[in-house]
Each structure stands twice: as structure tokens, then as C-alpha cells.
PDB file of N, CA and C in Angstrom:
ATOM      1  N   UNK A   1      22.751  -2.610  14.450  1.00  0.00           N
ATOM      2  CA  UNK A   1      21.396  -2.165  14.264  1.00  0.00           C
ATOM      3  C   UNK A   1      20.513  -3.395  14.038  1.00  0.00           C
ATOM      4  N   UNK A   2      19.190  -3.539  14.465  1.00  0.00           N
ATOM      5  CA  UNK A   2      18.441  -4.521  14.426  1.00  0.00           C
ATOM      6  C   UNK A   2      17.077  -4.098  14.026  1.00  0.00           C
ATOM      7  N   UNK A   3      16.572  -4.335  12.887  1.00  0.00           N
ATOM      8  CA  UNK A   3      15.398  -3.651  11.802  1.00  0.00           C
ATOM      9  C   UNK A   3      14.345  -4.260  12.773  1.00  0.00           C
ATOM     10  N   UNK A   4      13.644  -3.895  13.458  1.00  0.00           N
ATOM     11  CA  UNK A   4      12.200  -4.258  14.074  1.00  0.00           C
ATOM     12  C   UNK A   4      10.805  -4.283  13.411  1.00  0.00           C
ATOM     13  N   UNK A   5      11.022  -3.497  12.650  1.00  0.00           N
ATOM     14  CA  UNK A   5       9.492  -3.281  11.442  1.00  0.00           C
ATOM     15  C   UNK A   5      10.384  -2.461  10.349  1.00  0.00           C
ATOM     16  N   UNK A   6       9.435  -2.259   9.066  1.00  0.00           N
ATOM     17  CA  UNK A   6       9.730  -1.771   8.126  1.00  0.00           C
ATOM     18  C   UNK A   6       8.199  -1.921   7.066  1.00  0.00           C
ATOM     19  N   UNK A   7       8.237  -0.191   6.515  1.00  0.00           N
ATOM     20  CA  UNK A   7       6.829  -0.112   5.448  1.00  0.00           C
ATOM     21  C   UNK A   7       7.161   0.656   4.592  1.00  0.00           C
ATOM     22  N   UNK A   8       6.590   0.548   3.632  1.00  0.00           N
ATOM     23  CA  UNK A   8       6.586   1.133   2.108  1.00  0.00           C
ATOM     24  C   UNK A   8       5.861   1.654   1.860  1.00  0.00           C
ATOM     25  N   UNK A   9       5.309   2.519   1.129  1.00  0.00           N
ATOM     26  CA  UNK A   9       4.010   2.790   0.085  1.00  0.00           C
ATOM     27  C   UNK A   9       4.334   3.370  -0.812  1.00  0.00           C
ATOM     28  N   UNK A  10       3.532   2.684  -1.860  1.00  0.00           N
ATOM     29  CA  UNK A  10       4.080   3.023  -3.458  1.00  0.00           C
ATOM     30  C   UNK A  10       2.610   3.951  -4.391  1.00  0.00           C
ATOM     31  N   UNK A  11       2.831   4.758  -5.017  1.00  0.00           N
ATOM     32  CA  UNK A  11       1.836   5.376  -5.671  1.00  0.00           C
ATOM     33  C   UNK A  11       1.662   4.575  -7.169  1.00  0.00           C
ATOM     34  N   UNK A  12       0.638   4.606  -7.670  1.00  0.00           N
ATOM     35  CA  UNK A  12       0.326   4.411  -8.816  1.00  0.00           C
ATOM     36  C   UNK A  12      -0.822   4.279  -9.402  1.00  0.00           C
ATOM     37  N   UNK A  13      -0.933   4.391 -10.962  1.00  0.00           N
ATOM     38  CA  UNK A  13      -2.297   4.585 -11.622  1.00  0.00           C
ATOM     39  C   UNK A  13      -2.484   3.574 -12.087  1.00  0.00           C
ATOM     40  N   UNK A  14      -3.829   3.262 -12.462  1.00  0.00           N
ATOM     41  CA  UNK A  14      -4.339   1.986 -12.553  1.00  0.00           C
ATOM     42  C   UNK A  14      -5.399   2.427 -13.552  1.00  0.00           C
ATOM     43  N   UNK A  15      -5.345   1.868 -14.746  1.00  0.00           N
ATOM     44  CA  UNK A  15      -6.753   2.404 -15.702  1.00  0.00           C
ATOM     45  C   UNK A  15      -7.290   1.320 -16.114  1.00  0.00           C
ATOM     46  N   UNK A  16      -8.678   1.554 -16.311  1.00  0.00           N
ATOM     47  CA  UNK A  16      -9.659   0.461 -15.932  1.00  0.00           C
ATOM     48  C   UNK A  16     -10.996   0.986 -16.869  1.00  0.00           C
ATOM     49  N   UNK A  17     -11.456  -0.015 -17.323  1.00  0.00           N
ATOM     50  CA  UNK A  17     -12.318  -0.036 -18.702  1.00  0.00           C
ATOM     51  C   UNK A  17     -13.866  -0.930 -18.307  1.00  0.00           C
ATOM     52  N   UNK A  18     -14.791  -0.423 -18.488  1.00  0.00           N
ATOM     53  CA  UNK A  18     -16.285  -0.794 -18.130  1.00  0.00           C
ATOM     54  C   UNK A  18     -16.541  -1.586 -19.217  1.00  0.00           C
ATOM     55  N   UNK A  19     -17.983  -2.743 -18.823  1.00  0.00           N
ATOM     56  CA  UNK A  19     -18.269  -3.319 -20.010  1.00  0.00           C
ATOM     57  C   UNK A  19     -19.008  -2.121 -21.011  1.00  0.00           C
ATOM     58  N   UNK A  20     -19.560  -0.993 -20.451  1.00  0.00           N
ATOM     59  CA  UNK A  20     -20.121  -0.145 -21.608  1.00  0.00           C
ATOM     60  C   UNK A  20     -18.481   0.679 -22.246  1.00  0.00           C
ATOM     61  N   UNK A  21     -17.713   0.215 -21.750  1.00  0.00           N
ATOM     62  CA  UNK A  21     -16.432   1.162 -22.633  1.00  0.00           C
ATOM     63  C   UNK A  21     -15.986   2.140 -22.275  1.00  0.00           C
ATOM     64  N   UNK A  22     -16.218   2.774 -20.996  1.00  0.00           N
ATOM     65  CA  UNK A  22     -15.997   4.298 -20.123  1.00  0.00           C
ATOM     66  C   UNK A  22     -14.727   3.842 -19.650  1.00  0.00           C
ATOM     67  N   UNK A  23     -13.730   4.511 -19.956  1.00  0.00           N
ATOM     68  CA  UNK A  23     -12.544   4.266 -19.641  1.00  0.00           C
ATOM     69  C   UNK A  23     -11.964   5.441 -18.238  1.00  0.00           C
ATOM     70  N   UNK A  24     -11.415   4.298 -17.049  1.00  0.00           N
ATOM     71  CA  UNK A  24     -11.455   5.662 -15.908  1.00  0.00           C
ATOM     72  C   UNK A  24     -10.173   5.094 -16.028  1.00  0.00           C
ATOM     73  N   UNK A  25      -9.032   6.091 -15.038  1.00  0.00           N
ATOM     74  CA  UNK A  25      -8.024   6.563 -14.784  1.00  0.00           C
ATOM     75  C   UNK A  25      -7.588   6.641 -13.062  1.00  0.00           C
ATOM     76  N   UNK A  26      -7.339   5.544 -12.502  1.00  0.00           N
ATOM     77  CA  UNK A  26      -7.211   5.766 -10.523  1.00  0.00           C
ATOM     78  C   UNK A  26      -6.184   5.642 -10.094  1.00  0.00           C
ATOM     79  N   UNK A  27      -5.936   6.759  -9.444  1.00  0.00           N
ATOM     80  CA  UNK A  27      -4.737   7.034  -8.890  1.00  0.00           C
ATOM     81  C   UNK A  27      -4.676   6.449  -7.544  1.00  0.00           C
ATOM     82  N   UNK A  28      -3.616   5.545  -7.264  1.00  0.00           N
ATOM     83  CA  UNK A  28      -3.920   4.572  -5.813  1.00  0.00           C
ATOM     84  C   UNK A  28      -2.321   4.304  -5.213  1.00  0.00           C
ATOM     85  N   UNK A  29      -2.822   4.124  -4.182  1.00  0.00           N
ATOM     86  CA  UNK A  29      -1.434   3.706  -3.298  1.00  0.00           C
ATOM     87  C   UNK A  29      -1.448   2.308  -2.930  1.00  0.00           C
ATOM     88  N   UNK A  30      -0.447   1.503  -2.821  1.00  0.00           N
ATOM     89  CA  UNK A  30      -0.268   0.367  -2.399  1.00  0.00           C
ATOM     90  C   UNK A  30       0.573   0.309  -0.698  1.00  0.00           C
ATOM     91  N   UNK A  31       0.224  -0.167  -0.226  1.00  0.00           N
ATOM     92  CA  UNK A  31       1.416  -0.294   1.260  1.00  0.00           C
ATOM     93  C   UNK A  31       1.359  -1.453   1.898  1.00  0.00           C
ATOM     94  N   UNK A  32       2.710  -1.409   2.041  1.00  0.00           N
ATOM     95  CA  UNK A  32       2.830  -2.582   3.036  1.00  0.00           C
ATOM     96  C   UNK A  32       3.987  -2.198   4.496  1.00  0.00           C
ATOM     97  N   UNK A  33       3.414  -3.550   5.555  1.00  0.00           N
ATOM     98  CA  UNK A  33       3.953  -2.885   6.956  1.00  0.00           C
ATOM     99  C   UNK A  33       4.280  -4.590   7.769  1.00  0.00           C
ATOM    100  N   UNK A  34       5.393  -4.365   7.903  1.00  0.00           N
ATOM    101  CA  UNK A  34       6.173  -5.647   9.017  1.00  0.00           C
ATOM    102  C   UNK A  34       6.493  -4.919  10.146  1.00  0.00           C
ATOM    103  N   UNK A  35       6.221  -6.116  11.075  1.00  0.00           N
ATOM    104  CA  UNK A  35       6.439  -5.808  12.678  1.00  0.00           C
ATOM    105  C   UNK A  35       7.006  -7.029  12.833  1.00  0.00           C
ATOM    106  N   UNK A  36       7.686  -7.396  14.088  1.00  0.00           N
ATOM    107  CA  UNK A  36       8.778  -8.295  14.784  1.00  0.00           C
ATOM    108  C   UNK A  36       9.556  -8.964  13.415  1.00  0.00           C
ATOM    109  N   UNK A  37       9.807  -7.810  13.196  1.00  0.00           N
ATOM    110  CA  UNK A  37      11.068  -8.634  12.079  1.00  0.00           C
ATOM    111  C   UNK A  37      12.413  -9.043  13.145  1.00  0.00           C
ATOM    112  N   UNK A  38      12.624  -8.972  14.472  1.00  0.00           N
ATOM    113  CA  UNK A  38      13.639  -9.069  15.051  1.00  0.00           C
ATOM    114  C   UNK A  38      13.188 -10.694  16.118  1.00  0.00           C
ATOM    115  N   UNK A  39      11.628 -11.110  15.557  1.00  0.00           N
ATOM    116  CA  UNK A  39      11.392 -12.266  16.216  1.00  0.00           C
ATOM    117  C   UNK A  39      10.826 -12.769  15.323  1.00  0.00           C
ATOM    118  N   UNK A  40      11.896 -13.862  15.058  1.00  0.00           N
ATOM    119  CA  UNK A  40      11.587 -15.301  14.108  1.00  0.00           C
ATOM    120  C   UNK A  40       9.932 -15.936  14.394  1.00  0.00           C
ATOM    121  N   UNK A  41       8.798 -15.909  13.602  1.00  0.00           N
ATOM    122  CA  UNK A  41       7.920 -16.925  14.036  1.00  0.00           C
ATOM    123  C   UNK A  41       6.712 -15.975  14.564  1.00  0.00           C
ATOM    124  N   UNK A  42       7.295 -14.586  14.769  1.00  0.00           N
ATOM    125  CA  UNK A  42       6.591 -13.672  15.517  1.00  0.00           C
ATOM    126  C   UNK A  42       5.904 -12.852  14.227  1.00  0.00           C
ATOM    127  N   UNK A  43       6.706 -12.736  13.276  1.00  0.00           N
ATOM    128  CA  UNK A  43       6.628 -11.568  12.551  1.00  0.00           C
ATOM    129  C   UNK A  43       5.218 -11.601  11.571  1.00  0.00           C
ATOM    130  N   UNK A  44       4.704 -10.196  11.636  1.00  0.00           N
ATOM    131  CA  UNK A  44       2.730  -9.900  11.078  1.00  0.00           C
ATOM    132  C   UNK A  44       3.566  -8.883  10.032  1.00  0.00           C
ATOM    133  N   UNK A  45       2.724  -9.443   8.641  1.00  0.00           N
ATOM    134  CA  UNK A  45       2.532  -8.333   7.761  1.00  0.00           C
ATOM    135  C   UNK A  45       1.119  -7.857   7.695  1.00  0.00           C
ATOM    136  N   UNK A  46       1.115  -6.681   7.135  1.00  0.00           N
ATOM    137  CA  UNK A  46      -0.228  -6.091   6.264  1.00  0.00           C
ATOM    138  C   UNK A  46      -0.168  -5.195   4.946  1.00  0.00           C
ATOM    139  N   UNK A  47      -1.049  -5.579   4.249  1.00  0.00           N
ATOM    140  CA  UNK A  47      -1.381  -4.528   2.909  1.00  0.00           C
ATOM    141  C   UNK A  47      -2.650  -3.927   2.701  1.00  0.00           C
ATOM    142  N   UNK A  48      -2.195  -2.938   2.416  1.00  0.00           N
ATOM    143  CA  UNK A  48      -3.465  -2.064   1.795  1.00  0.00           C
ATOM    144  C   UNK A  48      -3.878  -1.199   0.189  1.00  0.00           C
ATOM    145  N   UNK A  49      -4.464  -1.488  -0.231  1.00  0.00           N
ATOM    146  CA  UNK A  49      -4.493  -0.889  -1.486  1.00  0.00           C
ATOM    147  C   UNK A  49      -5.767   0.240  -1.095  1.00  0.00           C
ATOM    148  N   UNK A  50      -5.360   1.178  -1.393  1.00  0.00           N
ATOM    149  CA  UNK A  50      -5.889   2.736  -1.082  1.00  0.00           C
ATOM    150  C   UNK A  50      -6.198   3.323  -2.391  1.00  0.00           C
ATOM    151  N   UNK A  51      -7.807   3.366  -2.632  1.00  0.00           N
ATOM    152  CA  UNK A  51      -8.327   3.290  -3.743  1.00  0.00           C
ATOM    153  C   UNK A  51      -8.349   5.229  -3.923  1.00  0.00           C
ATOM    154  N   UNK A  52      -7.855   5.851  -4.738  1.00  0.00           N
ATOM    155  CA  UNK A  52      -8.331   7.254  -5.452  1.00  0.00           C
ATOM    156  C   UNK A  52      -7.694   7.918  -3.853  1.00  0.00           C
ATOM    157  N   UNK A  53      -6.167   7.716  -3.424  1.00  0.00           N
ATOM    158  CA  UNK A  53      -5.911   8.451  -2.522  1.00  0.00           C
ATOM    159  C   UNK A  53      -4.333   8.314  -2.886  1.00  0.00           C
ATOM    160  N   UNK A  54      -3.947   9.478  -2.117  1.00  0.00           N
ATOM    161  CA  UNK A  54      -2.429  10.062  -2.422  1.00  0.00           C
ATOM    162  C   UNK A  54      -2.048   9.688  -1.743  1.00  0.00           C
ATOM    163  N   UNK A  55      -0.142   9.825  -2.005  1.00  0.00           N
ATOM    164  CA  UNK A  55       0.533   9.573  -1.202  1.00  0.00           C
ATOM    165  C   UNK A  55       0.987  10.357   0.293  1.00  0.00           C
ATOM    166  N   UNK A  56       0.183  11.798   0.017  1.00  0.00           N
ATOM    167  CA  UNK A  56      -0.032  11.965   1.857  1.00  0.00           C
ATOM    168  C   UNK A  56      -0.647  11.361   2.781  1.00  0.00           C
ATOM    169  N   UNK A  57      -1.769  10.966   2.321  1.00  0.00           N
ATOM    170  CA  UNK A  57      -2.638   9.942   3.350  1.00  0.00           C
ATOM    171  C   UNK A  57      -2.249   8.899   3.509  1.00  0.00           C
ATOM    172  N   UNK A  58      -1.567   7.945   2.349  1.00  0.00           N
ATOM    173  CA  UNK A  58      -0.690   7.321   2.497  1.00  0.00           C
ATOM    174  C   UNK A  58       0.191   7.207   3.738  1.00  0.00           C
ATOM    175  N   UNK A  59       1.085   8.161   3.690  1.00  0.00           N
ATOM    176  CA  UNK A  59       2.086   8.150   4.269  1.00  0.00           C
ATOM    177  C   UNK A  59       1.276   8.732   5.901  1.00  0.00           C
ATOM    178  N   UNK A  60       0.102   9.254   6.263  1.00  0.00           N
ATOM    179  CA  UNK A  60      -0.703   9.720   7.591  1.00  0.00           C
ATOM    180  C   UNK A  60      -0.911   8.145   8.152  1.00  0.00           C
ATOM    181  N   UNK A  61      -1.141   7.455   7.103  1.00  0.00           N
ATOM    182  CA  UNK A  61      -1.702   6.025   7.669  1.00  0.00           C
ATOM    183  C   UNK A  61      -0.815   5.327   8.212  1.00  0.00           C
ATOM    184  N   UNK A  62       0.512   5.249   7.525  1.00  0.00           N
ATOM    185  CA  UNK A  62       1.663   4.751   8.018  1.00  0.00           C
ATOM    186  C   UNK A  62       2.323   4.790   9.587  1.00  0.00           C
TER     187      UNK A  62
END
């Protein structure tokens, strides 16, 4: 078998505090995506951080 690409996406919350003190709560996805992992020199990553979105869209984007 020879892995050609390979992606992830990970869910998680992230809470985050204003200078007036309003404390929010964001639920976000992280992903990442390799292509020509089977060509040395060739190979493109990308990431995305997916602000206040789930892991279905997530995984639509993929």
C-alpha cells in the first residue's frame, strides 16, 4: 500500500475573554490535508481553523 494523501480534523473549544471581561465559549475545528505524500519534494500541506463550525462541515470540506 502506498499512502498518497492523508487529513484529519479535530474538534475543539476554545474560550476566550474580552478586554471588557465577556467571556465567550467557540466551538472550532482544526484540519489538516497532505497530497503527494508518495512524491518526495512534491508533497503540499494545508490548514484550516474553522471558526464556530462542527465537525460535519468539517468533514463536507474534507
Amino acid at each position: 500500500m502506498i499512502v498518497t494523501r492523508a487529513a484529519v480534523a479535530l474538534s475543539f473549544a476554545l474560550s476566550v475573554t474580552s478586554p471588557g471581561g465577556r467571556r465567550e465559549v467557540l466551538q472550532d475545528v482544526f484540519s489538516w490535508v497532505a497530497v503527494g505524500l508518495d512524491r518526495p519534494g512534491e508533497r503540499k500541506d494545508q490548514v484550516w481553523f474553522e471558526l464556530r463550525a462542527g465537525l460535519d462541515r468539517a468533514e463536507a470540506d474534507l
